[in-house]
Each structure stands twice: as C-alpha cells, then as structure tokens.
Protein backbone atom coordinates (compact mmCIF):
# COMPACT_ATOMS: atom_id res chain seq x y z
CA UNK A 1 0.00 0.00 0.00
CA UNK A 2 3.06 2.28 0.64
CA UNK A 3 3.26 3.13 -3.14
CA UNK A 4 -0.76 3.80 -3.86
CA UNK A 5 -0.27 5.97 -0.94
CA UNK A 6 2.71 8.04 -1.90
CA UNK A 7 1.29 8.29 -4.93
CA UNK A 8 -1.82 10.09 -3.52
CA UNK A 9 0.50 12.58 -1.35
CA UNK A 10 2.46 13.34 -5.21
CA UNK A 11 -0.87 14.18 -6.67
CA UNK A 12 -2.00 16.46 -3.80
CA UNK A 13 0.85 18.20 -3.48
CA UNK A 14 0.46 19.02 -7.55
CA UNK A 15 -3.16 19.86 -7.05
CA UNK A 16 -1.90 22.29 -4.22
CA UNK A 17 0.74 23.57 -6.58
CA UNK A 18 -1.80 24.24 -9.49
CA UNK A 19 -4.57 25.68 -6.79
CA UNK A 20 -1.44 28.27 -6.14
CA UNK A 21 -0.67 29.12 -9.72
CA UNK A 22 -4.45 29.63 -10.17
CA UNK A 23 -4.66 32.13 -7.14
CA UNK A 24 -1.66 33.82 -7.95
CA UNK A 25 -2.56 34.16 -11.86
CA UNK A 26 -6.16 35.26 -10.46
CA UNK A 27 -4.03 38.34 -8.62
CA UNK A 28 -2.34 39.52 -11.46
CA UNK A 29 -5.78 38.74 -13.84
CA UNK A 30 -6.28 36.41 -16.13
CA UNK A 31 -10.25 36.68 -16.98
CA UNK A 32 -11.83 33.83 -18.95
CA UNK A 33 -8.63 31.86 -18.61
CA UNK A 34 -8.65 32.07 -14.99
CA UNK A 35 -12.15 30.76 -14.83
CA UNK A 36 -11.13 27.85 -16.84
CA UNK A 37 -8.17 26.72 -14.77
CA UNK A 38 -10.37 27.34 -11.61
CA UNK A 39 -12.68 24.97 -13.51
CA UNK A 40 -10.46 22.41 -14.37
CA UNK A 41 -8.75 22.39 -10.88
CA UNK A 42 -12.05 21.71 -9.37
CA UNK A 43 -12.56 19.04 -11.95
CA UNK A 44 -9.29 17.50 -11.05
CA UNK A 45 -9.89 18.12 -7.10
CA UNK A 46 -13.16 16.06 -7.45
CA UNK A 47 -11.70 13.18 -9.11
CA UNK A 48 -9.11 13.39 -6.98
CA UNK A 49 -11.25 12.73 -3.80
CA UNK A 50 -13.38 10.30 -6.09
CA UNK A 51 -10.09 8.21 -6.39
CA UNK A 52 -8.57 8.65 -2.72
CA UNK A 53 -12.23 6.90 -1.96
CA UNK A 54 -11.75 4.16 -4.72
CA UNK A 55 -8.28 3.59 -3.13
CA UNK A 56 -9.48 3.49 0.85
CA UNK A 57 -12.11 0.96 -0.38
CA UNK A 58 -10.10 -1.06 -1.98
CA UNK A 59 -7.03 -1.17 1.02
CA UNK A 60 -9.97 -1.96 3.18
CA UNK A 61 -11.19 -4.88 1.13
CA UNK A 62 -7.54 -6.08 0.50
CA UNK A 63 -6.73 -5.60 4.66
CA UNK A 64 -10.09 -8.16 4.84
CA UNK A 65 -8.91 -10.72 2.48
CA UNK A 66 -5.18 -10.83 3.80
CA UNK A 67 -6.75 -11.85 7.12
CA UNK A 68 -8.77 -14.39 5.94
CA UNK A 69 -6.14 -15.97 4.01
CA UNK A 70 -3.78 -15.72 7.17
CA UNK A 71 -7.08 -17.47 8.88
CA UNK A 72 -7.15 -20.37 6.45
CA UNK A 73 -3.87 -20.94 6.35
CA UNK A 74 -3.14 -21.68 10.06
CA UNK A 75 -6.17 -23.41 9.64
C-alpha cells in the first residue's frame, strides 16, 4: 500500500501547486482563462477525492482478504 499511498501525497501536493498558480494568476488577472483553470482544478480536485475513496475501499477490502487468508492458512 506504501506506493498507492505516496502516490496520492504526489498528486496532492500538484493539485496544491496548481490551486497556487491559479490564485496567484487570479491576482495579477487572467479573466476567462482564470475561470477555466479554476474549472479544471475543481474538476481534477473532485476526481481526486473520487479516487482517494476508490483507493481506501479497496485497502480496506484487501486488509479483509489478507486476514482471511492468514485465517485459512493456520487453519
């Protein structure tokens, strides 16, 4: 799980580095391009919580079957 889970701390810190390019492009104005980044950043921020579900559901389920293997096995 160690590498699903540093990949989810490398795609939050990009989101957080795009969220600050958006606010500082916002500062210096950037109009209808601004309002699509903000879009798309929200887009990607969605699907990024979406997946960080997907992924806790899955580690779950995985954590569940690992015991029941270890379970049969000393069986």
């Amino acid at each position: 799980m160690a590498r699903l889970e540093e990949a989810s701390e490398r795609l939050q810190r990009a989101l957080d580095h795009l969220e600050r390019a958006v606010e500082n492009r916002g500062r210096r104005g950037g109009g209808e391009a601004e309002a699509s980044l903000r879009s798309a950043l929200l887009s990607v921020k969605q699907e990024n919580q979406s997946l960080r579900d997907v992924a806790g559901t899955v580690s779950d389920r995985l954590d569940g079957v690992i015991s029941r293997l270890r379970q049969v096995m000393q069986s």
